[in-house]
N, C-alpha and C. Protein backbone atom coordinates (compact mmCIF):
# COMPACT_ATOMS: atom_id res chain seq x y z
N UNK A 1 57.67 73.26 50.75
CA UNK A 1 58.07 71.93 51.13
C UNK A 1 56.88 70.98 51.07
N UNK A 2 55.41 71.88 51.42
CA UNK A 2 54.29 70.74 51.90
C UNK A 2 53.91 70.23 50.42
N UNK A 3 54.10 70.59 49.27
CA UNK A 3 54.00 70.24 48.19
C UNK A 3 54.78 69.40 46.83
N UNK A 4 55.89 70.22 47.00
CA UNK A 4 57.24 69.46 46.20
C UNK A 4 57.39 68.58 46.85
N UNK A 5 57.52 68.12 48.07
CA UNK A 5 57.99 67.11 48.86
C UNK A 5 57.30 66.32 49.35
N UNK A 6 56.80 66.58 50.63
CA UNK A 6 55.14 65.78 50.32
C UNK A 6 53.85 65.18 49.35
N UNK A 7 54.13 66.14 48.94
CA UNK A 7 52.62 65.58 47.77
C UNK A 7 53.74 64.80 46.58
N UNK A 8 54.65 64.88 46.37
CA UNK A 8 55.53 64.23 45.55
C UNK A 8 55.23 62.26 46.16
N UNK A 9 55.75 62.40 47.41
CA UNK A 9 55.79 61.67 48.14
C UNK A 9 54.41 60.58 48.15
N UNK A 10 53.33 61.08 48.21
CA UNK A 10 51.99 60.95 48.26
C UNK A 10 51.60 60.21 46.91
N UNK A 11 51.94 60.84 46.31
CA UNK A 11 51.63 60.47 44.59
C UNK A 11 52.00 58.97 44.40
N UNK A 12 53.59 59.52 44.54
CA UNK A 12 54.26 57.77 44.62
C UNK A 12 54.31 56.69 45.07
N UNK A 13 53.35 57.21 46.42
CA UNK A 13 53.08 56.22 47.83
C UNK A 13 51.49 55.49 46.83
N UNK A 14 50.89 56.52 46.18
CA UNK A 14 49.51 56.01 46.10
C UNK A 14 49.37 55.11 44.89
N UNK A 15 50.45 55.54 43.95
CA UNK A 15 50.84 54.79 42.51
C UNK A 15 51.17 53.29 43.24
N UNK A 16 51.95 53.12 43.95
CA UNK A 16 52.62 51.89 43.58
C UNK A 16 51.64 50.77 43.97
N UNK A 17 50.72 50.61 44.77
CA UNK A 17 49.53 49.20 44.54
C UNK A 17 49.39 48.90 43.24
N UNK A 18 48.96 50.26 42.77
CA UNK A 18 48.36 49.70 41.55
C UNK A 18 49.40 49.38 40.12
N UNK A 19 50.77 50.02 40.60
CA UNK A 19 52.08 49.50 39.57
C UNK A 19 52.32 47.96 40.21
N UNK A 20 52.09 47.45 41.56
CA UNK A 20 52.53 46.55 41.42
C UNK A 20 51.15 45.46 41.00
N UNK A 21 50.15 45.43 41.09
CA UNK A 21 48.90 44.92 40.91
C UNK A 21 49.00 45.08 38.97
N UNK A 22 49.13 45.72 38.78
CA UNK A 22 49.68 46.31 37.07
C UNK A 22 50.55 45.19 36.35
N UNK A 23 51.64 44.99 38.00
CA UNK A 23 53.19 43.89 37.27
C UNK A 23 54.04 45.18 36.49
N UNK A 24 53.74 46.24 36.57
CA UNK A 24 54.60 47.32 35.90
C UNK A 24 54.74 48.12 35.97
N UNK A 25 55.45 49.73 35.15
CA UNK A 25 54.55 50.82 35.62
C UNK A 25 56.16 52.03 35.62
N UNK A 26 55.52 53.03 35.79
CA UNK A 26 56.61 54.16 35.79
C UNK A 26 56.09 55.26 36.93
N UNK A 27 57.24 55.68 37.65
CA UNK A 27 56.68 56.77 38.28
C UNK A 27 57.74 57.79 37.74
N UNK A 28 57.16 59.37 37.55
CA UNK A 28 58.16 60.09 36.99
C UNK A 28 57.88 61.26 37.91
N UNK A 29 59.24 61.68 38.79
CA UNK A 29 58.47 62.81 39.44
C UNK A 29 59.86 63.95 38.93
N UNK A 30 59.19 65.42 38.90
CA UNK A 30 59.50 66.69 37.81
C UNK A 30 60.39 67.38 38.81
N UNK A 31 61.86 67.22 38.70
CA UNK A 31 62.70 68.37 39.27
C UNK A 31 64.12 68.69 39.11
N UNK A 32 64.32 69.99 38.80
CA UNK A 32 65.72 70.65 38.70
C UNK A 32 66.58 70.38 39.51
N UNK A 33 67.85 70.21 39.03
CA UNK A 33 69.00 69.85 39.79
C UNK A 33 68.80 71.51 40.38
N UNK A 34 68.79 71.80 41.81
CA UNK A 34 68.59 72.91 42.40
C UNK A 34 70.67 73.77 42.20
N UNK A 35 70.18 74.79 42.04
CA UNK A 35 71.75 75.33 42.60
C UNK A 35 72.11 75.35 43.89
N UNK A 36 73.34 75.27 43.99
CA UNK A 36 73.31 75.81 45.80
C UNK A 36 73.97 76.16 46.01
N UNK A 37 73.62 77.59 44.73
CA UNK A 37 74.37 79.03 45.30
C UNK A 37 73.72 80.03 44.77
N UNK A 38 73.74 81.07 45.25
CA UNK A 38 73.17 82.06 44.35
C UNK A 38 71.61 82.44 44.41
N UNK A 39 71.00 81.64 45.70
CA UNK A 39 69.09 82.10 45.78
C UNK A 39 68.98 82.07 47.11
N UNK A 40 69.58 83.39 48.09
CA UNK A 40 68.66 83.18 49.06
C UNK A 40 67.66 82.61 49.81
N UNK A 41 67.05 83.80 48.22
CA UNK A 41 65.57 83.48 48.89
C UNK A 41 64.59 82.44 48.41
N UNK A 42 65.46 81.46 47.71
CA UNK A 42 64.43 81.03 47.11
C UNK A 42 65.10 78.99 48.08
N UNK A 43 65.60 79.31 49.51
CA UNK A 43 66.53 78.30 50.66
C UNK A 43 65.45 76.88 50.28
N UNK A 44 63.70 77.27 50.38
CA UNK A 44 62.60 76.14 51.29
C UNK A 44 62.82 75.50 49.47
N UNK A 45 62.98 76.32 48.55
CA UNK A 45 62.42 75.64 47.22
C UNK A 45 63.76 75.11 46.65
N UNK A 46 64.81 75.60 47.06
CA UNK A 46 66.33 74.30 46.53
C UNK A 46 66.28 73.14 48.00
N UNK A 47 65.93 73.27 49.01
CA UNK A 47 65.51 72.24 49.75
C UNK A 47 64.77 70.97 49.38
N UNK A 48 63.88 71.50 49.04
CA UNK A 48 62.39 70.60 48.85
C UNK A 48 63.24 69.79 47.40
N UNK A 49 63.90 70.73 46.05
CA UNK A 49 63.76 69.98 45.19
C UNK A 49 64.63 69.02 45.61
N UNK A 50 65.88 69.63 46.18
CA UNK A 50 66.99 68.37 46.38
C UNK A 50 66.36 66.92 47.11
N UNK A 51 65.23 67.18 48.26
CA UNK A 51 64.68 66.29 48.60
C UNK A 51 64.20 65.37 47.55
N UNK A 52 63.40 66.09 47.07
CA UNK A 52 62.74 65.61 45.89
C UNK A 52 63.59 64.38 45.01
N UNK A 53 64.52 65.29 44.60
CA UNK A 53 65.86 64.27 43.81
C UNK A 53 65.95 63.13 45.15
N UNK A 54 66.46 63.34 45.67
CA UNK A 54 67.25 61.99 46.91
C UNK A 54 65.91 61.28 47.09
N UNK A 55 64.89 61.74 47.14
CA UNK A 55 63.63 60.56 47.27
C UNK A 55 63.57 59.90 46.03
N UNK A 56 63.49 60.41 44.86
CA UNK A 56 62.87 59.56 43.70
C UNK A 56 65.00 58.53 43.34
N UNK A 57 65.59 59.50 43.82
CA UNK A 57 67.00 58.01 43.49
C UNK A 57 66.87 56.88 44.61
N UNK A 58 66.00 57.45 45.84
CA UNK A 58 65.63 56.14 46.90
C UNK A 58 64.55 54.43 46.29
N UNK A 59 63.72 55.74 45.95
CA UNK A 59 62.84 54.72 45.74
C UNK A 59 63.23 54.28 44.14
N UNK A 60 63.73 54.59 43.34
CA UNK A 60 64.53 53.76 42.38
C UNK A 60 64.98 52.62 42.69
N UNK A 61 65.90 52.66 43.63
CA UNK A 61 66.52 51.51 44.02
C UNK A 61 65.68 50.31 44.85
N UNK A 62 64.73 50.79 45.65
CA UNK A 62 63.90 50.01 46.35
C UNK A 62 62.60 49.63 45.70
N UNK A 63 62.58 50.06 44.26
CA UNK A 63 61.45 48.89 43.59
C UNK A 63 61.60 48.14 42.61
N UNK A 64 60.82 47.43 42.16
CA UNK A 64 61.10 46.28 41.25
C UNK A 64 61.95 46.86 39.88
N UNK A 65 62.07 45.55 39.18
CA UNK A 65 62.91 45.60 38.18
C UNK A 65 61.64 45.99 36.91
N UNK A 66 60.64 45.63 36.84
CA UNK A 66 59.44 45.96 35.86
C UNK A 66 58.74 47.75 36.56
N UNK A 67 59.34 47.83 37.57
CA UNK A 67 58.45 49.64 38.27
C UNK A 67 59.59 50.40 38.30
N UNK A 68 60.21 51.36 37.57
CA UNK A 68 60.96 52.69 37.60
C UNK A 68 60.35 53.78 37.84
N UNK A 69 61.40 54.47 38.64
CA UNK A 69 61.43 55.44 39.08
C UNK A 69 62.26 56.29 39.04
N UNK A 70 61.96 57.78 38.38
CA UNK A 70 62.95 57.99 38.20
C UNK A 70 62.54 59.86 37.94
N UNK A 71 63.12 60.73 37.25
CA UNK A 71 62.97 62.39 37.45
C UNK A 71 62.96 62.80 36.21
N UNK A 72 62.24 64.02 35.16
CA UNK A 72 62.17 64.48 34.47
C UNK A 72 62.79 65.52 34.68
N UNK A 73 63.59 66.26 33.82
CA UNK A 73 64.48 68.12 34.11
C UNK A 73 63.81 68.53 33.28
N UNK A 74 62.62 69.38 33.21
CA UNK A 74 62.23 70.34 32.64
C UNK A 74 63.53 71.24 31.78
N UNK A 75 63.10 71.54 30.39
CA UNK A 75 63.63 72.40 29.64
C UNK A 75 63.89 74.02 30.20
């Protein structure tokens, strides 16, 4: 969680001065539509990504029209 989610978080928090000081800019943060079925054990890491997703469609909506935000799905 302290990584996918947080440091995700962090990144994007620290980008945007300088996207908006820029006037532009992209933030792209990296995650799988998680399943949610079928992984036990794998509960903290379909957590974190889904977080992951619902943060970067948040802050989509809450920045400018020149700063996107938005998710890459790995192959």
């Amino acid at each position: 969680m302290t990584v996918n989610v947080r440091g995700t978080w962090l990144m994007t928090r620290a980008a945007a001065p300088h996207l908006r000081a820029a006037g532009a800019g992209r933030v792209i943060n990296i995650a799988l539509r998680p399943r949610l079925w079928g992984a036990p054990r794998l509960l903290a890491y379909v957590a974190s990504k889904g977080a992951v997703i619902a943060m970067t469609s948040r802050c989509a909506r809450a920045r400018s029209d020149r700063i996107t935000v938005t998710r890459s799905r790995p192959a």
